[in-house]
PDB file of N, CA and C in Angstrom:
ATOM      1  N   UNK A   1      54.950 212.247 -88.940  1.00  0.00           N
ATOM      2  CA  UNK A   1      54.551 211.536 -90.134  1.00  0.00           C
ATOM      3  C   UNK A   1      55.816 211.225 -90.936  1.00  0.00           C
ATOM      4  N   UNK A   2      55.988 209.998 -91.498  1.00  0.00           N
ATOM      5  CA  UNK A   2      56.998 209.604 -92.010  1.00  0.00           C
ATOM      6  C   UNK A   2      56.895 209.988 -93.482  1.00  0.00           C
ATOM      7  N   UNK A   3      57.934 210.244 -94.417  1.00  0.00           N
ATOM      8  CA  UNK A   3      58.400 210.845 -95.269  1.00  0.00           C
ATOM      9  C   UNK A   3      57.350 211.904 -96.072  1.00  0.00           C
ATOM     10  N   UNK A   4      57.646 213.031 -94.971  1.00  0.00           N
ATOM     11  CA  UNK A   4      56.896 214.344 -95.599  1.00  0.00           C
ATOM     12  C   UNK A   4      57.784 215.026 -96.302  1.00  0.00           C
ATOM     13  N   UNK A   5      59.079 214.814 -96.593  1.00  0.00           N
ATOM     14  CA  UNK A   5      60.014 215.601 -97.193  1.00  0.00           C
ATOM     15  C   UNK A   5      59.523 215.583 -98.566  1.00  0.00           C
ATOM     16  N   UNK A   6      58.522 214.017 -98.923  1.00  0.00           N
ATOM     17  CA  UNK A   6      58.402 213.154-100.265  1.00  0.00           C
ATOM     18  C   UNK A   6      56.787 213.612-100.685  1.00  0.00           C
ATOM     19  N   UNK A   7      56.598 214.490 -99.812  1.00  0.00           N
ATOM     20  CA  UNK A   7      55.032 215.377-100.224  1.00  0.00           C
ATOM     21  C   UNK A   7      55.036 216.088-101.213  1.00  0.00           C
ATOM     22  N   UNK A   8      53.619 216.608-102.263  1.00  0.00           N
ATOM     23  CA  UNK A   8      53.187 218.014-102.243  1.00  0.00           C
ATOM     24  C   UNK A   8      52.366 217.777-101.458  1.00  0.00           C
ATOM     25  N   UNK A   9      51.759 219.352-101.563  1.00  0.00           N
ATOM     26  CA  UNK A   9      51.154 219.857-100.613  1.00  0.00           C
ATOM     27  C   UNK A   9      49.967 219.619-100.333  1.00  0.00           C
ATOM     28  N   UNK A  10      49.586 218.936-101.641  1.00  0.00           N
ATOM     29  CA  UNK A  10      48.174 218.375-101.909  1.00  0.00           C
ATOM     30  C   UNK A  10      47.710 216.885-101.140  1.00  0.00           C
ATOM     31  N   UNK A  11      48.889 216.026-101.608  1.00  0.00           N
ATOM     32  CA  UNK A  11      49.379 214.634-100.668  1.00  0.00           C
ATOM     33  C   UNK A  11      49.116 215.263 -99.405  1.00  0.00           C
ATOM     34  N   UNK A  12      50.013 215.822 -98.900  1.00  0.00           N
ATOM     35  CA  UNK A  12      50.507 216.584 -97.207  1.00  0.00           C
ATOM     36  C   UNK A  12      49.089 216.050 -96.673  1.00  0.00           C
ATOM     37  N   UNK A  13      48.325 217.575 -97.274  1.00  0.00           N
ATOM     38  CA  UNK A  13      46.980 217.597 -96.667  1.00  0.00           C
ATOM     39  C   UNK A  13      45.955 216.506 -96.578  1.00  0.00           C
ATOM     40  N   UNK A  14      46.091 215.214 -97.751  1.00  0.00           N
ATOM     41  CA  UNK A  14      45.453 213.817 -97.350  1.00  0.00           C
ATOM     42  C   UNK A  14      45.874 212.676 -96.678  1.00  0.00           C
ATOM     43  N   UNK A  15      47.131 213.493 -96.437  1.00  0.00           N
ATOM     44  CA  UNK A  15      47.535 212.367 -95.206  1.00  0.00           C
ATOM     45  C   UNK A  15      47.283 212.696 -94.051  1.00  0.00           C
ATOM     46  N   UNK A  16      47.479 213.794 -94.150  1.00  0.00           N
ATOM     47  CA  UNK A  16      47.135 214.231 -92.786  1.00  0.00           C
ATOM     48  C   UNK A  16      45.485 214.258 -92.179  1.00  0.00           C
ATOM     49  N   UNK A  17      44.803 214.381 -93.675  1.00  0.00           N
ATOM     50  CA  UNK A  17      43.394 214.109 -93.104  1.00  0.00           C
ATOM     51  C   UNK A  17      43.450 212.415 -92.924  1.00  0.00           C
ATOM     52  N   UNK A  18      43.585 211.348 -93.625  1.00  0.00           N
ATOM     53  CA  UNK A  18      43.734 210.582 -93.280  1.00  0.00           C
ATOM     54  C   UNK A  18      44.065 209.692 -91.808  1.00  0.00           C
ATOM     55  N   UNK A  19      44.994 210.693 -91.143  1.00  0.00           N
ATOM     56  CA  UNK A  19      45.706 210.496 -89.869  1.00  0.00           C
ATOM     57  C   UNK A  19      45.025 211.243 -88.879  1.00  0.00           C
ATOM     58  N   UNK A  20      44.620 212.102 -88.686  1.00  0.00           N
ATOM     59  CA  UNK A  20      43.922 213.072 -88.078  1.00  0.00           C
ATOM     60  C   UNK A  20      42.681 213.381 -88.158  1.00  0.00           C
ATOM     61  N   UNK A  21      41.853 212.998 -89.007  1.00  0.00           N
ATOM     62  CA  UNK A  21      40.763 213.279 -89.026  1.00  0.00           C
ATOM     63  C   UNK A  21      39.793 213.824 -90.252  1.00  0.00           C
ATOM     64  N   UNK A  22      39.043 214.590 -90.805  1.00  0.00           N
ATOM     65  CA  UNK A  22      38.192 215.242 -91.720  1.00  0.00           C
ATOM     66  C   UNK A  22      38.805 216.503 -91.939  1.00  0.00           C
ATOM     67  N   UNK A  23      38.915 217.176 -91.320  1.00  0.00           N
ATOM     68  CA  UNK A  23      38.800 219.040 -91.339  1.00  0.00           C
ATOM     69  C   UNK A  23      41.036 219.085 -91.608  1.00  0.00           C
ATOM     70  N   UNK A  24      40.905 219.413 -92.890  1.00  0.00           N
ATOM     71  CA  UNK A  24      42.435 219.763 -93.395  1.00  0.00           C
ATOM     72  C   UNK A  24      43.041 220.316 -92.170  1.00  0.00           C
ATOM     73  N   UNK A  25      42.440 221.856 -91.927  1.00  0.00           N
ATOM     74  CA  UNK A  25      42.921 222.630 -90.796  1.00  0.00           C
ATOM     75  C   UNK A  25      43.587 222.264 -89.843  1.00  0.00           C
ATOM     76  N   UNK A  26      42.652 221.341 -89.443  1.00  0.00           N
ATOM     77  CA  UNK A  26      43.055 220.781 -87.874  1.00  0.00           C
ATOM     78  C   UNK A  26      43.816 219.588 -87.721  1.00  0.00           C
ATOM     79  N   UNK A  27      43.855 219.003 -89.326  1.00  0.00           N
ATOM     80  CA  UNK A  27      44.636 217.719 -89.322  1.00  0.00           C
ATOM     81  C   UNK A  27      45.701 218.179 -89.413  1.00  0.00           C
ATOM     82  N   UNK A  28      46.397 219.001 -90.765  1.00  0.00           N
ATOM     83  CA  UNK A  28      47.248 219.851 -90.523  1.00  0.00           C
ATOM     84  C   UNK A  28      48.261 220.560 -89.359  1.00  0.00           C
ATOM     85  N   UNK A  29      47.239 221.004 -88.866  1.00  0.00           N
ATOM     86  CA  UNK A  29      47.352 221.806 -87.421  1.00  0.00           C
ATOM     87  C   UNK A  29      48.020 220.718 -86.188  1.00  0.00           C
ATOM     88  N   UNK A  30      47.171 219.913 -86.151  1.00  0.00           N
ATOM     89  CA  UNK A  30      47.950 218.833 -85.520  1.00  0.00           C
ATOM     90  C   UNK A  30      48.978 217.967 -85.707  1.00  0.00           C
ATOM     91  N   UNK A  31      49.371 217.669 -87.232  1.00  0.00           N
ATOM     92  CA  UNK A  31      50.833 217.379 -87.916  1.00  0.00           C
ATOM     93  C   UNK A  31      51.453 218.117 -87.236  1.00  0.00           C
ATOM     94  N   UNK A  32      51.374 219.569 -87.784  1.00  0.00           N
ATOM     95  CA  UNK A  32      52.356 220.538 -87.089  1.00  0.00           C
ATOM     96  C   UNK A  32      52.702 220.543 -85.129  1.00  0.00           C
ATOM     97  N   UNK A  33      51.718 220.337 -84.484  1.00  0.00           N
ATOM     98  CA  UNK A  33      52.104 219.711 -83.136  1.00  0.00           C
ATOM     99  C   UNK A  33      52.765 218.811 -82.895  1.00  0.00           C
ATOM    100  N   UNK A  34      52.533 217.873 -83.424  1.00  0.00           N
ATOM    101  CA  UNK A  34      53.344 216.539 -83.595  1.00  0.00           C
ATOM    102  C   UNK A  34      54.553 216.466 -83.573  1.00  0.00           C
ATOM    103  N   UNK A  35      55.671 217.588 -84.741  1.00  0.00           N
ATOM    104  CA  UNK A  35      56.513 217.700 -85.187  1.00  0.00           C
ATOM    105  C   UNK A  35      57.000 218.737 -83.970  1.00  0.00           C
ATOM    106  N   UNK A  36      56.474 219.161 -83.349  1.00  0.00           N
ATOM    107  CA  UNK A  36      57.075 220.093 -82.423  1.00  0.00           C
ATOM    108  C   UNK A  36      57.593 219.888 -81.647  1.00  0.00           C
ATOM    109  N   UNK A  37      58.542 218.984 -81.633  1.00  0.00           N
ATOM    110  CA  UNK A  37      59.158 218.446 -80.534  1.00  0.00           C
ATOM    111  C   UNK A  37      60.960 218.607 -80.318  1.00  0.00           C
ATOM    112  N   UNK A  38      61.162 219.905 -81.109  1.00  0.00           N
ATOM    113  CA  UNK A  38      62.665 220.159 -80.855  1.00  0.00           C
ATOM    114  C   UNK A  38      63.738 219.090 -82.005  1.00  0.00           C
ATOM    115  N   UNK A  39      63.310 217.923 -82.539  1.00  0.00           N
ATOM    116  CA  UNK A  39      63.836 216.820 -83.249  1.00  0.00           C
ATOM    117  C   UNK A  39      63.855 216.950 -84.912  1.00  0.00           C
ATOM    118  N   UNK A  40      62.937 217.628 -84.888  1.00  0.00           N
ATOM    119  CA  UNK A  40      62.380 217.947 -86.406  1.00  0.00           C
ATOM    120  C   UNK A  40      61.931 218.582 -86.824  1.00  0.00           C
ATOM    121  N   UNK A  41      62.754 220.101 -86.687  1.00  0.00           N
ATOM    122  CA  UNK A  41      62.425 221.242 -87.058  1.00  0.00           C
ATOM    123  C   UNK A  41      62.507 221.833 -88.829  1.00  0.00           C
ATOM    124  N   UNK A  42      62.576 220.788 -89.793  1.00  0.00           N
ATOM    125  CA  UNK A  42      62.324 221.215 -90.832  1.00  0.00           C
ATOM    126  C   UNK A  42      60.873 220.619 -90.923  1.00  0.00           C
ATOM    127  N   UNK A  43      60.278 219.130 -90.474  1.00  0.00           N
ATOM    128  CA  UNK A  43      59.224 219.368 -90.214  1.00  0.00           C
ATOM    129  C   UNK A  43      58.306 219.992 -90.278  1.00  0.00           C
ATOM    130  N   UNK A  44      58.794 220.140 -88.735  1.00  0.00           N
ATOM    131  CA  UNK A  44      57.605 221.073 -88.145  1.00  0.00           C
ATOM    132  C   UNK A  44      57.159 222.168 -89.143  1.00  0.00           C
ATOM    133  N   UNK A  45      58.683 223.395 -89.851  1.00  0.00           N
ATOM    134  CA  UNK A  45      58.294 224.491 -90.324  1.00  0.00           C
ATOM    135  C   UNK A  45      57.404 223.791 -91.817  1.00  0.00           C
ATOM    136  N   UNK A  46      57.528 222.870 -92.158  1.00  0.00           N
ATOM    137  CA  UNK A  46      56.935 222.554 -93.493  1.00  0.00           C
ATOM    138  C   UNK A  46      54.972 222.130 -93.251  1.00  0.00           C
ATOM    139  N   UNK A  47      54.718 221.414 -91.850  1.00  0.00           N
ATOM    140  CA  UNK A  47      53.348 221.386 -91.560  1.00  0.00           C
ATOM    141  C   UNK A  47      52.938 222.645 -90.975  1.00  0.00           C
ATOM    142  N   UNK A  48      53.772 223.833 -90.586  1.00  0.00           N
ATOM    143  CA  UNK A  48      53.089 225.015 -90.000  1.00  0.00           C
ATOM    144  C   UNK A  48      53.207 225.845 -91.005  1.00  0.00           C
ATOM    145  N   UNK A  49      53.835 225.833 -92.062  1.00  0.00           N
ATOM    146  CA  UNK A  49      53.356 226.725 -93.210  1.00  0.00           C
ATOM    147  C   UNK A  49      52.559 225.947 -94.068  1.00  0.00           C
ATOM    148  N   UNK A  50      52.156 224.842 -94.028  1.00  0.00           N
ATOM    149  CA  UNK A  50      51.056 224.491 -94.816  1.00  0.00           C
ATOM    150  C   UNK A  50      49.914 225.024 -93.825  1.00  0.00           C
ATOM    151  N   UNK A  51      50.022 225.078 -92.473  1.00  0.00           N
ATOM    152  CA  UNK A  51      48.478 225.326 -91.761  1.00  0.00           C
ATOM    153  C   UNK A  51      48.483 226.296 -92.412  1.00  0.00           C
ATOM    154  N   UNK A  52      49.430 227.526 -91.853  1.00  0.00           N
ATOM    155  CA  UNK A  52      49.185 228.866 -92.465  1.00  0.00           C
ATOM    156  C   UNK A  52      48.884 229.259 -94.252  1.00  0.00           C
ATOM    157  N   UNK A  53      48.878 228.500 -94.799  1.00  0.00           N
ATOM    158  CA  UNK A  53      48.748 228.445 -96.279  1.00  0.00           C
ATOM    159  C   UNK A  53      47.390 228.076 -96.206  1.00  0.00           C
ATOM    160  N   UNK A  54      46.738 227.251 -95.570  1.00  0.00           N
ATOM    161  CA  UNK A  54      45.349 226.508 -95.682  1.00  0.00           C
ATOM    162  C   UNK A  54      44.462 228.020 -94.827  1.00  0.00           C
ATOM    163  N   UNK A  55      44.966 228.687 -93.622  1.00  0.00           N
ATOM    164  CA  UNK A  55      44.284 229.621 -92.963  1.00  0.00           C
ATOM    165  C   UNK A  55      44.154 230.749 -93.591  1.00  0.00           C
ATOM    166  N   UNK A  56      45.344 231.324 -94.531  1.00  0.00           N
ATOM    167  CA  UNK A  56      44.941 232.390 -95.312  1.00  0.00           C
ATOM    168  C   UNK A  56      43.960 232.020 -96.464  1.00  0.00           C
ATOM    169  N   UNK A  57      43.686 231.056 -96.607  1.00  0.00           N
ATOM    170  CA  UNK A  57      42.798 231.013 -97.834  1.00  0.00           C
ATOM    171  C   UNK A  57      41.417 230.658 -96.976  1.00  0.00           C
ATOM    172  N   UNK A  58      40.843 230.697 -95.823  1.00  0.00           N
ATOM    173  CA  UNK A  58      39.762 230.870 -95.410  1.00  0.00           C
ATOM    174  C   UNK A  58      39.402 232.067 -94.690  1.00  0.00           C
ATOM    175  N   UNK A  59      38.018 232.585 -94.987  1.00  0.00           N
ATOM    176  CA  UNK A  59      37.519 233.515 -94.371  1.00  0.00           C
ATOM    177  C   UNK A  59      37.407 233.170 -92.807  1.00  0.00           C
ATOM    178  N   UNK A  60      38.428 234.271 -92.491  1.00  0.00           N
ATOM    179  CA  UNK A  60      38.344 234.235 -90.726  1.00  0.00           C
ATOM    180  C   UNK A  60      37.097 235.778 -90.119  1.00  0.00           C
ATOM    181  N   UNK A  61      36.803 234.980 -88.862  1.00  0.00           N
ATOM    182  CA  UNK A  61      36.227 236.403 -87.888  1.00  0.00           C
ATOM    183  C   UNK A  61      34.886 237.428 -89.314  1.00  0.00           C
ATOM    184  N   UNK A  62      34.725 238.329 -88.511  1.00  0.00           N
ATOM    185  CA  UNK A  62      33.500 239.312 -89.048  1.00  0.00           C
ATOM    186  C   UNK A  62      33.813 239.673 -90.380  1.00  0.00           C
ATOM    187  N   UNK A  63      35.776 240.178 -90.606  1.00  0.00           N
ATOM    188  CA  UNK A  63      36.134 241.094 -91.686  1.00  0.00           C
ATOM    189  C   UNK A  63      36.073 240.217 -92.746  1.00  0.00           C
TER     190      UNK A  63
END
Protein backbone atom coordinates (compact mmCIF):
# COMPACT_ATOMS: atom_id res chain seq x y z
CA UNK A 1 0.00 0.00 0.00
CA UNK A 2 1.34 3.23 -1.00
CA UNK A 3 2.12 5.90 1.53
CA UNK A 4 1.48 4.16 4.87
CA UNK A 5 4.30 6.01 6.45
CA UNK A 6 1.40 9.08 5.97
CA UNK A 7 -1.20 6.94 8.19
CA UNK A 8 -2.79 6.87 11.64
CA UNK A 9 -3.83 4.02 12.64
CA UNK A 10 -7.31 4.72 12.26
CA UNK A 11 -6.78 5.71 8.29
CA UNK A 12 -4.36 2.36 8.20
CA UNK A 13 -7.27 0.27 9.15
CA UNK A 14 -9.80 1.95 6.34
CA UNK A 15 -7.66 1.49 3.84
CA UNK A 16 -6.96 -1.47 4.33
CA UNK A 17 -10.57 -2.43 4.73
CA UNK A 18 -11.16 -0.65 1.71
CA UNK A 19 -8.46 -2.79 -0.20
CA UNK A 20 -9.04 -6.00 1.33
CA UNK A 21 -12.19 -6.38 2.27
CA UNK A 22 -14.80 -5.85 5.53
CA UNK A 23 -13.21 -7.59 8.59
CA UNK A 24 -10.16 -4.95 9.87
CA UNK A 25 -8.34 -8.19 11.05
CA UNK A 26 -7.92 -9.79 8.02
CA UNK A 27 -7.56 -6.72 5.91
CA UNK A 28 -4.90 -5.74 8.10
CA UNK A 29 -3.53 -9.14 8.28
CA UNK A 30 -3.21 -9.25 4.72
CA UNK A 31 -1.48 -5.64 4.35
CA UNK A 32 0.92 -7.17 6.55
CA UNK A 33 1.50 -10.20 3.94
CA UNK A 34 1.77 -8.03 1.28
CA UNK A 35 4.61 -6.12 2.77
CA UNK A 36 6.42 -9.27 3.45
CA UNK A 37 8.45 -9.43 0.91
CA UNK A 38 12.07 -8.70 2.22
CA UNK A 39 11.74 -4.86 0.38
CA UNK A 40 9.84 -3.20 3.02
CA UNK A 41 10.52 -4.06 6.20
CA UNK A 42 9.45 -0.93 8.02
CA UNK A 43 6.26 -1.71 6.41
CA UNK A 44 5.69 -4.72 7.03
CA UNK A 45 6.62 -4.14 11.00
CA UNK A 46 4.06 -1.12 10.98
CA UNK A 47 0.91 -3.46 9.36
CA UNK A 48 1.96 -6.41 11.79
CA UNK A 49 1.80 -4.37 14.81
CA UNK A 50 -1.30 -2.85 13.86
CA UNK A 51 -2.73 -6.64 13.34
CA UNK A 52 -1.39 -7.34 16.70
CA UNK A 53 -2.87 -4.12 18.22
CA UNK A 54 -6.37 -4.94 16.57
CA UNK A 55 -5.91 -8.92 18.05
CA UNK A 56 -5.22 -7.92 21.54
CA UNK A 57 -8.21 -5.95 21.77
CA UNK A 58 -10.46 -8.95 20.75
CA UNK A 59 -11.65 -11.72 22.76
CA UNK A 60 -9.77 -14.80 21.54
CA UNK A 61 -10.49 -18.83 22.24
CA UNK A 62 -12.63 -20.04 25.59
CA UNK A 63 -10.41 -17.70 28.17
Amino acid sequence: MTDWQNLTEHDAIEAAIAEQGKDPMASVAYCALGAYDGNSPGEYRFWFGLFLKLAKGKHVGWA
